[in-house]
Protein backbone atom coordinates (compact mmCIF):
# COMPACT_ATOMS: atom_id res chain seq x y z
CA UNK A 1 102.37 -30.02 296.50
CA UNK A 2 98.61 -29.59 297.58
CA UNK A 3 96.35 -32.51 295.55
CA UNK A 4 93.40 -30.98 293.43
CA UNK A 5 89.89 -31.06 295.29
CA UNK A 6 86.84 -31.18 293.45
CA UNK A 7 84.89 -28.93 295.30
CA UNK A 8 87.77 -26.06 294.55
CA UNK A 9 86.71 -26.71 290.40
CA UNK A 10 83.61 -24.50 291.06
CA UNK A 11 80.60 -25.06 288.86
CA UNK A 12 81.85 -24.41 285.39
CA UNK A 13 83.63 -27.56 284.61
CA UNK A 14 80.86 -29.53 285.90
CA UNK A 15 77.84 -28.84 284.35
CA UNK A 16 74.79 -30.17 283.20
CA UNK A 17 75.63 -33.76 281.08
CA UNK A 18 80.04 -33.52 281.91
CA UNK A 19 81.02 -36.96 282.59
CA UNK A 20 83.05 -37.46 285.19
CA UNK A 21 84.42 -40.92 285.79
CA UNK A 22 84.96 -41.47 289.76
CA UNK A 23 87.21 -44.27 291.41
CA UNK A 24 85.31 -45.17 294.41
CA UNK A 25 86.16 -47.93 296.72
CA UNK A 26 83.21 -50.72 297.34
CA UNK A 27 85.96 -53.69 298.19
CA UNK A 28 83.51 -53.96 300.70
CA UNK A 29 82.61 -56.76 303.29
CA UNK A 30 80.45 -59.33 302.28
CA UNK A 31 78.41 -62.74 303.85
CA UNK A 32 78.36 -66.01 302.57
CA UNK A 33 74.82 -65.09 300.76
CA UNK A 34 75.68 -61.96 299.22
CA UNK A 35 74.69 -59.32 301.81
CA UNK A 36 77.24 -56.46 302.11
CA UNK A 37 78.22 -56.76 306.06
CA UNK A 38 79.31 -53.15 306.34
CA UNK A 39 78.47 -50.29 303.72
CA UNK A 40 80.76 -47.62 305.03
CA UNK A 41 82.57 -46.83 302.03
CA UNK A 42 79.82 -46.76 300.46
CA UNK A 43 77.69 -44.17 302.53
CA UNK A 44 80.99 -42.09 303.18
CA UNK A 45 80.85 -42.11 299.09
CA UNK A 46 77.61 -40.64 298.72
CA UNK A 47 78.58 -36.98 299.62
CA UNK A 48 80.55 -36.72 296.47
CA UNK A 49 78.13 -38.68 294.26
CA UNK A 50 75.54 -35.99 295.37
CA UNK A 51 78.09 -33.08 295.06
CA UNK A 52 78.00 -34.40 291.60
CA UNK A 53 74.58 -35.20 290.96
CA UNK A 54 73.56 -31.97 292.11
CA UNK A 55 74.94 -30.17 289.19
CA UNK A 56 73.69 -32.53 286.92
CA UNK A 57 76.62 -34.59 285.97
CA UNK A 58 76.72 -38.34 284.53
CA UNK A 59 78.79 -40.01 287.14
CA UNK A 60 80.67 -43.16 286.07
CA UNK A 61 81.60 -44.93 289.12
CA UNK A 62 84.73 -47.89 289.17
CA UNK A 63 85.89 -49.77 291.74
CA UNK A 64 87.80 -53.21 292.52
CA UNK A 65 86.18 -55.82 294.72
CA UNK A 66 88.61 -58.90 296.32
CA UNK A 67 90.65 -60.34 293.95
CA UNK A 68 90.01 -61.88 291.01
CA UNK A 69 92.60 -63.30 288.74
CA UNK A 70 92.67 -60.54 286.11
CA UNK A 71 89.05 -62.15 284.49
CA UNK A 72 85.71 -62.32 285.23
CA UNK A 73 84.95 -64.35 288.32
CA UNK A 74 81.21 -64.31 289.35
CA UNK A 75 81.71 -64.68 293.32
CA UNK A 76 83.42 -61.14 292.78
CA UNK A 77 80.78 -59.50 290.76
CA UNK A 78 79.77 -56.10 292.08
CA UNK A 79 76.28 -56.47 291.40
CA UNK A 80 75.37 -56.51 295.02
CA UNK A 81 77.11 -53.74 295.47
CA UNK A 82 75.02 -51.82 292.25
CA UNK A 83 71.76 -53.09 294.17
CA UNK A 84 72.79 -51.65 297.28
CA UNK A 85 73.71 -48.37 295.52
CA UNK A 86 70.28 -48.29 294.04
CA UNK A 87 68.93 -48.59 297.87
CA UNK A 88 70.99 -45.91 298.88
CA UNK A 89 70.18 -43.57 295.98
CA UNK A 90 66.58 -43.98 296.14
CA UNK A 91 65.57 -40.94 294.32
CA UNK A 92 68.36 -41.43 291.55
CA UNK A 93 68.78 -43.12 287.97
CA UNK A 94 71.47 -45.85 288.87
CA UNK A 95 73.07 -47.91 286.19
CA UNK A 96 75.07 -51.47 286.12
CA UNK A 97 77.45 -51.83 283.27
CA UNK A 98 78.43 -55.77 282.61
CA UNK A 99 82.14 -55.18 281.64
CA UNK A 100 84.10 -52.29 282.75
CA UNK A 101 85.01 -51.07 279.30
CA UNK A 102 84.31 -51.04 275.53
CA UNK A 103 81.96 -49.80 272.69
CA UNK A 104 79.16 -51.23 274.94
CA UNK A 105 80.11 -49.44 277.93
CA UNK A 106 80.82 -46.16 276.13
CA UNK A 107 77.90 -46.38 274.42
CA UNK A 108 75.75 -46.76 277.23
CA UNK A 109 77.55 -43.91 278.65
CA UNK A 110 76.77 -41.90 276.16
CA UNK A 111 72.76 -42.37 276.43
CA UNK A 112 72.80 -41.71 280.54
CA UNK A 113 70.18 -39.63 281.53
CA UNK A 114 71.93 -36.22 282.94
CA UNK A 115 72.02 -36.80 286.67
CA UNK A 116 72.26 -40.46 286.98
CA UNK A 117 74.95 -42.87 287.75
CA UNK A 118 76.40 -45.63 286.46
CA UNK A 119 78.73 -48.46 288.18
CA UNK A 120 81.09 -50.51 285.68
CA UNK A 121 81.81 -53.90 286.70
CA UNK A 122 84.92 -54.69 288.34
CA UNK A 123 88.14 -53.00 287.10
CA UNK A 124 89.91 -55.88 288.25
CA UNK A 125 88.60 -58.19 285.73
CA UNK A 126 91.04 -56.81 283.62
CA UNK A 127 94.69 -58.18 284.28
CA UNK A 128 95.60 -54.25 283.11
CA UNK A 129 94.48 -53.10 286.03
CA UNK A 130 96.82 -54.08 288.64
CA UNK A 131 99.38 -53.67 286.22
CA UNK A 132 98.91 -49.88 285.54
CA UNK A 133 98.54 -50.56 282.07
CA UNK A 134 98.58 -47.22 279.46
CA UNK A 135 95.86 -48.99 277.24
CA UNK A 136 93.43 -49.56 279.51
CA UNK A 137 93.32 -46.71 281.17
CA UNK A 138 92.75 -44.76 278.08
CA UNK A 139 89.38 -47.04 277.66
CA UNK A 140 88.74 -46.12 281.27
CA UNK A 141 89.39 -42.26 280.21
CA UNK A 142 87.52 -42.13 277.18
CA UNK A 143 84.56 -43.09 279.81
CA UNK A 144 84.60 -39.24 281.58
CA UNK A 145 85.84 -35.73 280.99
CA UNK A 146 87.04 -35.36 284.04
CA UNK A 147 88.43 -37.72 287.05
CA UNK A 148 87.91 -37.76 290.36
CA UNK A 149 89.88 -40.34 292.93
CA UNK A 150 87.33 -40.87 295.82
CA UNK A 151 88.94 -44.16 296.82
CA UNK A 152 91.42 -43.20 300.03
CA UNK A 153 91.20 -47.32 300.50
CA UNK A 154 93.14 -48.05 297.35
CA UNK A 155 95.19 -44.99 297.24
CA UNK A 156 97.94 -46.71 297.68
CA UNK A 157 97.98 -48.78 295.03
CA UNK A 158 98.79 -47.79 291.34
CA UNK A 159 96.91 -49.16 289.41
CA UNK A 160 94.98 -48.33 286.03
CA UNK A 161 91.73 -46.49 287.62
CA UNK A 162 93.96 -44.77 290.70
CA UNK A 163 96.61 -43.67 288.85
CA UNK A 164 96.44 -44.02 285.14
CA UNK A 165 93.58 -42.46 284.23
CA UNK A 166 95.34 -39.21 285.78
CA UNK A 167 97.43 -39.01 282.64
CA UNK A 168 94.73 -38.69 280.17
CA UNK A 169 92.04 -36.25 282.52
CA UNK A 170 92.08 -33.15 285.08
CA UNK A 171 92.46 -34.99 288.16
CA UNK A 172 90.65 -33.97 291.48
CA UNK A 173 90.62 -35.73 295.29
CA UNK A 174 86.90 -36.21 296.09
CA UNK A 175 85.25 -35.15 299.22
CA UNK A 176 85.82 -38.31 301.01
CA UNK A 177 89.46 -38.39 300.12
CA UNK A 178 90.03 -34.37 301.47
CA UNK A 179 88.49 -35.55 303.88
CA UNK A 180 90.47 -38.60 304.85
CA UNK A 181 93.84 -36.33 303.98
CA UNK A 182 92.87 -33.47 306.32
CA UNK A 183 92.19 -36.06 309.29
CA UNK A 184 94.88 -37.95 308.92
CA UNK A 185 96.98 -35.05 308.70
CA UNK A 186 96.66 -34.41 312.47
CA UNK A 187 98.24 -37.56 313.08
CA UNK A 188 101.43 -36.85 310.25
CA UNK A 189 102.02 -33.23 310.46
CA UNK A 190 102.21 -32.14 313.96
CA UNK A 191 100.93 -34.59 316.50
CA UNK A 192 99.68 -32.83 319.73
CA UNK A 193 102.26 -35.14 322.39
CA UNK A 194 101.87 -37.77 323.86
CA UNK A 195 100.98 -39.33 320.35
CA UNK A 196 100.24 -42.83 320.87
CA UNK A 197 100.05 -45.76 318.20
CA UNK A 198 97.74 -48.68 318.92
CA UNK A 199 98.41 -51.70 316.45
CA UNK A 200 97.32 -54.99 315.71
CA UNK A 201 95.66 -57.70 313.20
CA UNK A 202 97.33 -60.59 311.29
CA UNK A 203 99.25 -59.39 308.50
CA UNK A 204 102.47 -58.78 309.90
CA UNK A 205 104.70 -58.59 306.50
CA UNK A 206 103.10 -55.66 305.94
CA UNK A 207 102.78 -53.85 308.97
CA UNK A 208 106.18 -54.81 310.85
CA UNK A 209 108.02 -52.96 308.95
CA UNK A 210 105.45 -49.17 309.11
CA UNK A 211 105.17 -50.22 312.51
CA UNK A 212 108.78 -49.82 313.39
CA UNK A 213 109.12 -46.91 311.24
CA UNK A 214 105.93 -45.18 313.21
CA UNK A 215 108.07 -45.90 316.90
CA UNK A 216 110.36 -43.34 315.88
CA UNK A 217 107.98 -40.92 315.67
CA UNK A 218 105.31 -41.79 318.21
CA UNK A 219 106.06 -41.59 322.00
CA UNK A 220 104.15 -44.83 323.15
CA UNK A 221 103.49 -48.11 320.54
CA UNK A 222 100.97 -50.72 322.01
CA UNK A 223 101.46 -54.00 320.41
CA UNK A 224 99.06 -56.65 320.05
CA UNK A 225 96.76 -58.98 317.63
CA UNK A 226 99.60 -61.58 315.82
CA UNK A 227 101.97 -59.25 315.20
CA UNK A 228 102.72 -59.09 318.65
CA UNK A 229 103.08 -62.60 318.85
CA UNK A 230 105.53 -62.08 316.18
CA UNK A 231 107.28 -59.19 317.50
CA UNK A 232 111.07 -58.85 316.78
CA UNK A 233 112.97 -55.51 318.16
CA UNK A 234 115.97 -56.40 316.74
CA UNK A 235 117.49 -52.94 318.21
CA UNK A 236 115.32 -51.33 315.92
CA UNK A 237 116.09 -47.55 316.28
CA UNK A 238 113.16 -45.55 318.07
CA UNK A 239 111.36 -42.91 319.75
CA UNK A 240 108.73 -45.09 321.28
CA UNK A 241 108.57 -46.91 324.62
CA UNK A 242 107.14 -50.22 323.17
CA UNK A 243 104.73 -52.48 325.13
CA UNK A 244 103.58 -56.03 323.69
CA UNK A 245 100.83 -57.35 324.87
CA UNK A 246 102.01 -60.64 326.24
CA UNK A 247 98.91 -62.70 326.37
CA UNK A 248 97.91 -63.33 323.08
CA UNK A 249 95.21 -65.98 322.59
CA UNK A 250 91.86 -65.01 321.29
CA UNK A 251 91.85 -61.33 322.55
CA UNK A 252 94.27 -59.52 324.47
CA UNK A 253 93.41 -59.49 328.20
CA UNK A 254 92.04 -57.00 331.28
CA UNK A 255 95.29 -56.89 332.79
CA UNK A 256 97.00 -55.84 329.49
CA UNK A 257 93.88 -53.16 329.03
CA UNK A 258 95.05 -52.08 332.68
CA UNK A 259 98.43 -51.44 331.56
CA UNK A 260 97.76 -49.61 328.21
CA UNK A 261 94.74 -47.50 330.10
CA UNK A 262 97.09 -44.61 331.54
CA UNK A 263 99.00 -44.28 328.13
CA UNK A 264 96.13 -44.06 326.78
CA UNK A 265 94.38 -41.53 328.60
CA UNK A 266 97.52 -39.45 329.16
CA UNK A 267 97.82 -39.00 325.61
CA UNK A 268 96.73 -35.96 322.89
CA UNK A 269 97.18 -38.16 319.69
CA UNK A 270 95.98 -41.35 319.39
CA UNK A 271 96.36 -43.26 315.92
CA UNK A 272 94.87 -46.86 315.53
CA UNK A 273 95.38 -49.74 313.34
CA UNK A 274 94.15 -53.25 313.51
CA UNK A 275 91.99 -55.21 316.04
CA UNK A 276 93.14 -56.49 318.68
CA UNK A 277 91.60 -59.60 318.84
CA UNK A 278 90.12 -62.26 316.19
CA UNK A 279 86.57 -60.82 316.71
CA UNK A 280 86.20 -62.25 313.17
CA UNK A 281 86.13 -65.61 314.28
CA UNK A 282 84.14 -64.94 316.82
CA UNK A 283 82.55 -61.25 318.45
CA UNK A 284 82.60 -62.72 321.84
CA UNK A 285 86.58 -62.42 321.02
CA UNK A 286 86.72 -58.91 321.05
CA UNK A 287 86.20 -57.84 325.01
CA UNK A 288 90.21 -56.45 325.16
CA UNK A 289 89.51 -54.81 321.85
CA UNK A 290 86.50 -53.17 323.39
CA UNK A 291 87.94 -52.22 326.64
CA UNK A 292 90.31 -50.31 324.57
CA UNK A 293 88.24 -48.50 322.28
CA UNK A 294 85.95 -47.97 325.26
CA UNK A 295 88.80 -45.96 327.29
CA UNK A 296 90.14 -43.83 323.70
CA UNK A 297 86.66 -42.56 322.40
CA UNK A 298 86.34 -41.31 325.97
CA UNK A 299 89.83 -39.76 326.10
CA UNK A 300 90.19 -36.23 324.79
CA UNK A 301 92.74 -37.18 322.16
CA UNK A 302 92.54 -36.18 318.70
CA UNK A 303 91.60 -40.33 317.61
CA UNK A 304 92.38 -41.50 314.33
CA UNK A 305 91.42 -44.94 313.36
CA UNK A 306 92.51 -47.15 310.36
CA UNK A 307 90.02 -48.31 308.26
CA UNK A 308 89.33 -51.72 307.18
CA UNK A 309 89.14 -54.84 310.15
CA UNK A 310 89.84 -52.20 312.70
CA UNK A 311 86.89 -49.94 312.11
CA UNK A 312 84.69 -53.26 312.11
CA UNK A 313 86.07 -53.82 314.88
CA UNK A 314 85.31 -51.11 316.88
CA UNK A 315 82.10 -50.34 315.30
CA UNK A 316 79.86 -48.12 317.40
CA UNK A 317 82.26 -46.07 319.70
CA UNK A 318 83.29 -42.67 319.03
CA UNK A 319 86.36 -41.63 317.46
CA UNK A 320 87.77 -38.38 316.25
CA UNK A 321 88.08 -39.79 312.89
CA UNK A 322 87.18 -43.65 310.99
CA UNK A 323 89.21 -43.79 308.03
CA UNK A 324 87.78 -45.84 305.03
CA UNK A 325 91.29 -47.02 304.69
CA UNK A 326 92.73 -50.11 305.98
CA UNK A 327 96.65 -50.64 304.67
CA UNK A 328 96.25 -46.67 302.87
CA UNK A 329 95.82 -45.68 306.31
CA UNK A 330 98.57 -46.92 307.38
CA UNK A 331 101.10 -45.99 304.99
CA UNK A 332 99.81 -42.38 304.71
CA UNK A 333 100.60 -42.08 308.51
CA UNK A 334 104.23 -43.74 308.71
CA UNK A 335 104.94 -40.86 305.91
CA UNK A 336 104.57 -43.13 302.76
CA UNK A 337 103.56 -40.89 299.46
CA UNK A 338 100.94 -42.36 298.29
CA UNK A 339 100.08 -42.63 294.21
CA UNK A 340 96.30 -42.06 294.35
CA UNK A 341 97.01 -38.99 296.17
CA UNK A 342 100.49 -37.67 294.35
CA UNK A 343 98.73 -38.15 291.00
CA UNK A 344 96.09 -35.72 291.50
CA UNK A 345 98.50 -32.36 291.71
CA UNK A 346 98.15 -29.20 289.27
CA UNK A 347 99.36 -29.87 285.79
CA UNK A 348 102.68 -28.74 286.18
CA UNK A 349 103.62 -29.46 289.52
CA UNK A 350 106.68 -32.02 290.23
């Protein structure tokens, strides 16, 4: 099954006034005043929004933002992120809607100027959302003609504006989410060998168990952040020769870098997920982290890296590939079908 792109619709479905409601994904990082810390989701939205614009659609843009408690909760507002929007989109008519659905909503919908956008307020203000409820996402339907799933960070999640909406709309994958697909791809389909996997960060629930399903595919796992404090093998079966960084305080250390640098430049595929250190508590935290990402964007491996803390992280150096997706990322790589990508096939298709 290949997912539905938008740029293979051609121009006649999207014309001049067609609404088309697009999931986007502005969960993005913010300070303690309200300043968005890193707007890369957003810019790596804005070739879609234009693709849009350009043939003088209304686009209708949704998106989550932390996580509320199913209602309104003002610290999670994505206001900053509509005044941001507006700096990015100088030249262009952009809208804030104060509830995500609704006869107000649909009616200021309905009286967009052609071209323009329009960002609801957070979908997760609704408890429906994270529930996948039908209901609301028919309201969130009614809002577009057709849909298009931009949002490779919360692809895998189904929920009502990733997934449901699908049911009532043609579905397409936006330009940022072929693109994240086509990338990632290199890493899923046919790794050129060695393929290396380089993971890290603090939530080991979740990645334990991918990353023991990714060593028995990848020839070389490097282990570090918490969850290779936390590191049980557990004869787990694999393909992988495993090495955990042993010195885990604040960052991992030179002589662990020294160890990982041959891997790492011996390899063809290199796929990356989670810093290495807690640069978040502090940058000066993040020299190991560095050292690393220092010796792959100057290797000649196809370089993948996972969205999220981990492109924060290693902000600035040059990779094959940044992925806008943090846990999506993740998941799509271990081999994980994900529902904001399996819900955009041809009618038809199983």
């Amino acid at each position: 099954m290949k997912e539905q792109q938008v740029a293979d619709v051609g121009d006649a479905p999207i014309k001049t006034g067609t609404r088309v409601l697009v999931r986007v994904d502005y969960n993005v990082p913010m300070t303690t005043d309200g300043k968005i810390s890193d707007d890369k989701r957003m810019v790596d939205s804005l070739p879609t929004i234009r693709y849009l614009l350009e043939r003088g659609a209304k686009v209708i843009l949704c998106s989550h933002f932390g996580r509320p408690e199913g209602k309104p909760e003002p610290q999670y507002s994505l206001r900053p992120v509509y005044q941001h929007l507006q700096a990015l989109l100088p030249n262009v008519t952009v809208q804030f809607a104060e509830q995500t659905v609704g006869t107000a909503v649909e009616q200021q919908v309905a009286t967009m100027p052609n071209g323009s956008v329009l960002l609801l307020e957070n979908t997760r203000f609704q408890p429906e959302e994270t529930a996948n409820d039908a209901g609301f996402a028919q309201q969130l339907a009614r809002l577009g003609e057709i849909f298009v799933n931009d949002a490779f960070g919360a692809a895998h999640r189904a929920h009502a504006s990733t997934v449901g909406v699908a049911d009532y709309l043609p579905s397409y994958a936006g330009l940022l989410m072929a693109r994240e697909i086509a990338q990632l791809s290199q890493v899923t389909a046919q790794p050129k060998r060695p393929f290396t996997v380089i993971i890290g960060g603090k939530k080991v629930a979740d990645k334990m168990p991918l990353a023991r399903k990714l060593a028995e595919r990848a020839d070389y796992l490097l282990v570090g952040g918490k969850i290779a404090a936390d590191w049980q093998d557990d004869g787990v079966k694999r393909r992988a020769k495993i090495f955990i960084a042993p010195d885990q305080g604040l960052d991992i250390s030179m002589d662990t870098v020294a160890t990982w640098r041959p891997i790492i430049e011996s390899s063809k595929t290199i796929f990356w997920n989670g810093p290495l250190g807690q640069f978040d508590v502090d940058p000066a935290n993040g020299n190991g982290t560095r050292a690393v990402a220092t010796i792959v964007s100057n290797s000649r491996a196809v370089s993948v890296v996972g969205g999220g803390d981990t492109a924060a992280a290693v902000k600035g150096f040059k990779f094959t590939h940044v992925s806008t997706g943090g846990g999506a990322a993740l998941e799509f790589v271990e081999g994980t079908t994900l529902p904001g990508i399996a819900c955009l096939k041809k009618k038809g298709e199983k």
